[in-house]
N, C-alpha and C. Protein backbone atom coordinates (compact mmCIF):
# COMPACT_ATOMS: atom_id res chain seq x y z
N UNK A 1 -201.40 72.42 154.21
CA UNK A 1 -200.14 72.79 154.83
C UNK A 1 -198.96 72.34 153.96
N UNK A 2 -199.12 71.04 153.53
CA UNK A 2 -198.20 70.64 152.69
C UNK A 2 -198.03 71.34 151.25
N UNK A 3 -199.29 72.11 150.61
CA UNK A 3 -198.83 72.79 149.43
C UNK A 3 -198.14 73.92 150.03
N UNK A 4 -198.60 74.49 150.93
CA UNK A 4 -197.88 75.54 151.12
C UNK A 4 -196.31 75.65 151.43
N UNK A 5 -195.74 74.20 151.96
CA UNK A 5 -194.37 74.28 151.77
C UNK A 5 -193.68 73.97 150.63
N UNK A 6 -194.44 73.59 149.64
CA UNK A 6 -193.93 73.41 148.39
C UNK A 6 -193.72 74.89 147.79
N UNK A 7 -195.07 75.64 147.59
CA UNK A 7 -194.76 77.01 147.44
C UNK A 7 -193.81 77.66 147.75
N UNK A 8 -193.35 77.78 149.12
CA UNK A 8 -192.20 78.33 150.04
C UNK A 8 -191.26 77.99 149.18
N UNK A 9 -190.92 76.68 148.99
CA UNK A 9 -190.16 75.84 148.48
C UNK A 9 -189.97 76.78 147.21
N UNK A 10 -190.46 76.81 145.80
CA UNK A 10 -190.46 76.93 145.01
C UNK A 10 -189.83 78.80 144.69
N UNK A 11 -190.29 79.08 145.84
CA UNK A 11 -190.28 80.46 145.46
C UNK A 11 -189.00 80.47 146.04
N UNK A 12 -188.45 79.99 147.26
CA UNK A 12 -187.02 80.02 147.83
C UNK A 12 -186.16 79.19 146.46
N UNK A 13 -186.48 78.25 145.77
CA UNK A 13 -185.70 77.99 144.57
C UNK A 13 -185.44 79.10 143.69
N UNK A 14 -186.81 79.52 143.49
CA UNK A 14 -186.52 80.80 142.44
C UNK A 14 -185.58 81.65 142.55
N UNK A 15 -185.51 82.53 143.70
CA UNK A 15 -184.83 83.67 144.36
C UNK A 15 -183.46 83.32 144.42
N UNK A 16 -183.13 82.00 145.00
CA UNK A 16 -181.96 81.35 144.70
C UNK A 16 -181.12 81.35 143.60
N UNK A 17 -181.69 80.86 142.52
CA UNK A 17 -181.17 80.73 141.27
C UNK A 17 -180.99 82.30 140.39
N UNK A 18 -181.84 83.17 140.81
CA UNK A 18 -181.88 84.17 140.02
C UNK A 18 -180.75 85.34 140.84
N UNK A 19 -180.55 84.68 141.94
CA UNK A 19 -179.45 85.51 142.84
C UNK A 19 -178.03 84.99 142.33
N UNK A 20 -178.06 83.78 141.79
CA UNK A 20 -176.93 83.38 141.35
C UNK A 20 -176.39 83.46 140.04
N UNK A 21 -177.55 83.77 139.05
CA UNK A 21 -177.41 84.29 137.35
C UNK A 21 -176.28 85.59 137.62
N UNK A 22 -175.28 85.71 136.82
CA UNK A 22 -174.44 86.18 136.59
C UNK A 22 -174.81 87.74 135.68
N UNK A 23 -174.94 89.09 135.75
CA UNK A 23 -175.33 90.14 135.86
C UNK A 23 -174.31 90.69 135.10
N UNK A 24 -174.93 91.27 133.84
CA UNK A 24 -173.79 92.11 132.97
C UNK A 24 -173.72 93.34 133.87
N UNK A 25 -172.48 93.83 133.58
CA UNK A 25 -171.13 94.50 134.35
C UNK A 25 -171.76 95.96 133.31
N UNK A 26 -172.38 96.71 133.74
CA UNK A 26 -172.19 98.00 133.14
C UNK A 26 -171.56 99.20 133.90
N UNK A 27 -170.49 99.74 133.08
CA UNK A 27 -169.25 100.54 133.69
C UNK A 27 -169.73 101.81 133.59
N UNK A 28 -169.75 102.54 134.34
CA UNK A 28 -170.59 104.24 134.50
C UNK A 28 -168.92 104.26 134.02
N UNK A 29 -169.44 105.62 133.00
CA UNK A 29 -168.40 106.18 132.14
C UNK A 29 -167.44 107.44 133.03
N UNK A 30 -166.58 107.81 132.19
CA UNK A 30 -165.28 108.46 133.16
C UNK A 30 -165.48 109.66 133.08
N UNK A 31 -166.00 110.83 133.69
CA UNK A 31 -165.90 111.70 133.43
C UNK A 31 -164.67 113.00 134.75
N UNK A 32 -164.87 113.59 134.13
CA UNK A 32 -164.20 114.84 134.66
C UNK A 32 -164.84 115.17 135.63
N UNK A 33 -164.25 116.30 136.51
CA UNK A 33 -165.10 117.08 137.48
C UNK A 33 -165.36 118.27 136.66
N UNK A 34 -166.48 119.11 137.40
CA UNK A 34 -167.17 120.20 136.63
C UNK A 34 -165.90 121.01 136.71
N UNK A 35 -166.02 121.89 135.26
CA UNK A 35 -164.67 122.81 135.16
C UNK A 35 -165.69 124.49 134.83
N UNK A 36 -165.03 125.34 136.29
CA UNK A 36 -166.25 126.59 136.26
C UNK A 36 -165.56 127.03 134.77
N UNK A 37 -166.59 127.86 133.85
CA UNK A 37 -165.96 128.69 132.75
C UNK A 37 -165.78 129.84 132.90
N UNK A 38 -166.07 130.43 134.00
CA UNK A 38 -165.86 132.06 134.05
C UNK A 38 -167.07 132.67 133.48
N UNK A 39 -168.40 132.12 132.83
CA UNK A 39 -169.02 132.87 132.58
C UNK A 39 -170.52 132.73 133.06
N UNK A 40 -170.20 131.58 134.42
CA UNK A 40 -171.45 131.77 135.20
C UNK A 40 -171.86 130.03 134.80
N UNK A 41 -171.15 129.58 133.94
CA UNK A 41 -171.74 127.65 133.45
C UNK A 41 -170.34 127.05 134.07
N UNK A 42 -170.26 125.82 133.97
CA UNK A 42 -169.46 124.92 134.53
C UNK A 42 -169.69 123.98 133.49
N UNK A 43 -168.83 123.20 132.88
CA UNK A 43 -168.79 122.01 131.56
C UNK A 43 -167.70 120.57 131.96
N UNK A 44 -168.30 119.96 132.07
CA UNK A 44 -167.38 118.49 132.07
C UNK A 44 -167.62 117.36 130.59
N UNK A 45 -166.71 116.81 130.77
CA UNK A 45 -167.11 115.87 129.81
C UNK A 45 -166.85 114.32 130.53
N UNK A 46 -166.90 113.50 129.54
CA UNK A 46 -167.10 111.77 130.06
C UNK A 46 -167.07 111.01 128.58
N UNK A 47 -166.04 110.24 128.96
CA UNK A 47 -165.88 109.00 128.12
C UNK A 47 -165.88 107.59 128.55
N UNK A 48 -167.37 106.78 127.85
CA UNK A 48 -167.35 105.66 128.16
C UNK A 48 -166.29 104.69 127.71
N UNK A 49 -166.53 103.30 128.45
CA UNK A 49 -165.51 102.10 127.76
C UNK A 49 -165.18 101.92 126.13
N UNK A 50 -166.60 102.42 125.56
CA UNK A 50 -166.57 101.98 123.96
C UNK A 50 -165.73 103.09 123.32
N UNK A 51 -164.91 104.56 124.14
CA UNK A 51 -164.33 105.51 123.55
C UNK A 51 -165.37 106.44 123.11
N UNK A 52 -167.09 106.46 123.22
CA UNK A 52 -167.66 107.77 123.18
C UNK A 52 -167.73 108.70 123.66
N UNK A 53 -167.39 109.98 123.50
CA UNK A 53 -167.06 110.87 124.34
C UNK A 53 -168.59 111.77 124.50
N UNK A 54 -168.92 112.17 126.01
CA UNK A 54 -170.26 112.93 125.87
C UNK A 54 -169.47 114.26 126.54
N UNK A 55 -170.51 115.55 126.54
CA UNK A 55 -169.72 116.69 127.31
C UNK A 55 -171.31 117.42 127.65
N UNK A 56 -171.18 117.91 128.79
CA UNK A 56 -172.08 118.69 129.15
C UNK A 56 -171.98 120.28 130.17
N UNK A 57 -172.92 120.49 129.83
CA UNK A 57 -173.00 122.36 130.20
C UNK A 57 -173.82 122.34 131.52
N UNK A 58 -173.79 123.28 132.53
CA UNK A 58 -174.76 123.72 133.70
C UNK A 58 -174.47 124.88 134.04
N UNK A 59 -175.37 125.63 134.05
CA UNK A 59 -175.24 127.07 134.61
C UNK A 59 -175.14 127.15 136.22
N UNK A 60 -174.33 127.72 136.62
CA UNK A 60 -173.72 127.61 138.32
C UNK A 60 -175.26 127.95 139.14
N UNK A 61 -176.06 128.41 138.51
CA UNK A 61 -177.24 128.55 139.38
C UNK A 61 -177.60 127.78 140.28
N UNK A 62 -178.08 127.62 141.66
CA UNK A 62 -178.38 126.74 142.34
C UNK A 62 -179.76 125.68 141.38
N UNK A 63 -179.96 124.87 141.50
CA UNK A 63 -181.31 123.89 140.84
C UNK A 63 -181.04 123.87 139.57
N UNK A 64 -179.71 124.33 138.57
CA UNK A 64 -179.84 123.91 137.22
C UNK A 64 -179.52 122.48 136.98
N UNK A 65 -180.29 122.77 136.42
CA UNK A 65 -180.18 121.30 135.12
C UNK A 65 -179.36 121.17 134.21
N UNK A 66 -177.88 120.28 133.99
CA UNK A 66 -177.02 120.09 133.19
C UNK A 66 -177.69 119.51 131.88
N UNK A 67 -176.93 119.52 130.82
CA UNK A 67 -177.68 119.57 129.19
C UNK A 67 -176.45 118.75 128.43
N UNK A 68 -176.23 118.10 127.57
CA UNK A 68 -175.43 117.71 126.84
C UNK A 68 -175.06 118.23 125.95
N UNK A 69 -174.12 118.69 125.73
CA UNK A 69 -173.48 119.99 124.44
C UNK A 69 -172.44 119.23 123.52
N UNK A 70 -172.24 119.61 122.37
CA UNK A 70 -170.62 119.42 121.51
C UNK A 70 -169.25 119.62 122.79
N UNK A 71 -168.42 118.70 122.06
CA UNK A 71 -167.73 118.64 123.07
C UNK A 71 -166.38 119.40 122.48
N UNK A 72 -166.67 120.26 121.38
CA UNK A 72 -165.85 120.82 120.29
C UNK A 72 -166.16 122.40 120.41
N UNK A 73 -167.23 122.57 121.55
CA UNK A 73 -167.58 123.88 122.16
C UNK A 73 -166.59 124.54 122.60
């Protein structure tokens, strides 16, 4: 009985301490809202903190899958 409250013990230390480690801060990048193109796709882009800029394409179809394109498109 007594190991077993040590266990308890140990594992309530653990959880403790690892709840209290301090957690790098990653910033979801800025993007736009989808902009329709008139030709049936929709394109936004997004720039993270570091100034990389990404841009991506989706065809307005219901279930498409957006793609990452030039952002010089």
């Amino acid at each position: 009985m007594k190991r077993r409250h040590i266990v308890i013990a140990c594992v309530f230390t653990a959880f403790a301490v690892s709840s209290a480690a301090p957690i790098a801060a990653v910033a979801e990048p800025s993007c736009t809202d989808w902009m329709d193109q008139g030709d049936g796709t929709s394109w936004k882009e997004c720039v993270n903190d570091d100034g990389s800029q990404h841009c991506y394409k989706i065809s307005n179809a219901t279930g498409s899958t957006a793609y990452e394109v030039s952002c010089s498109e």
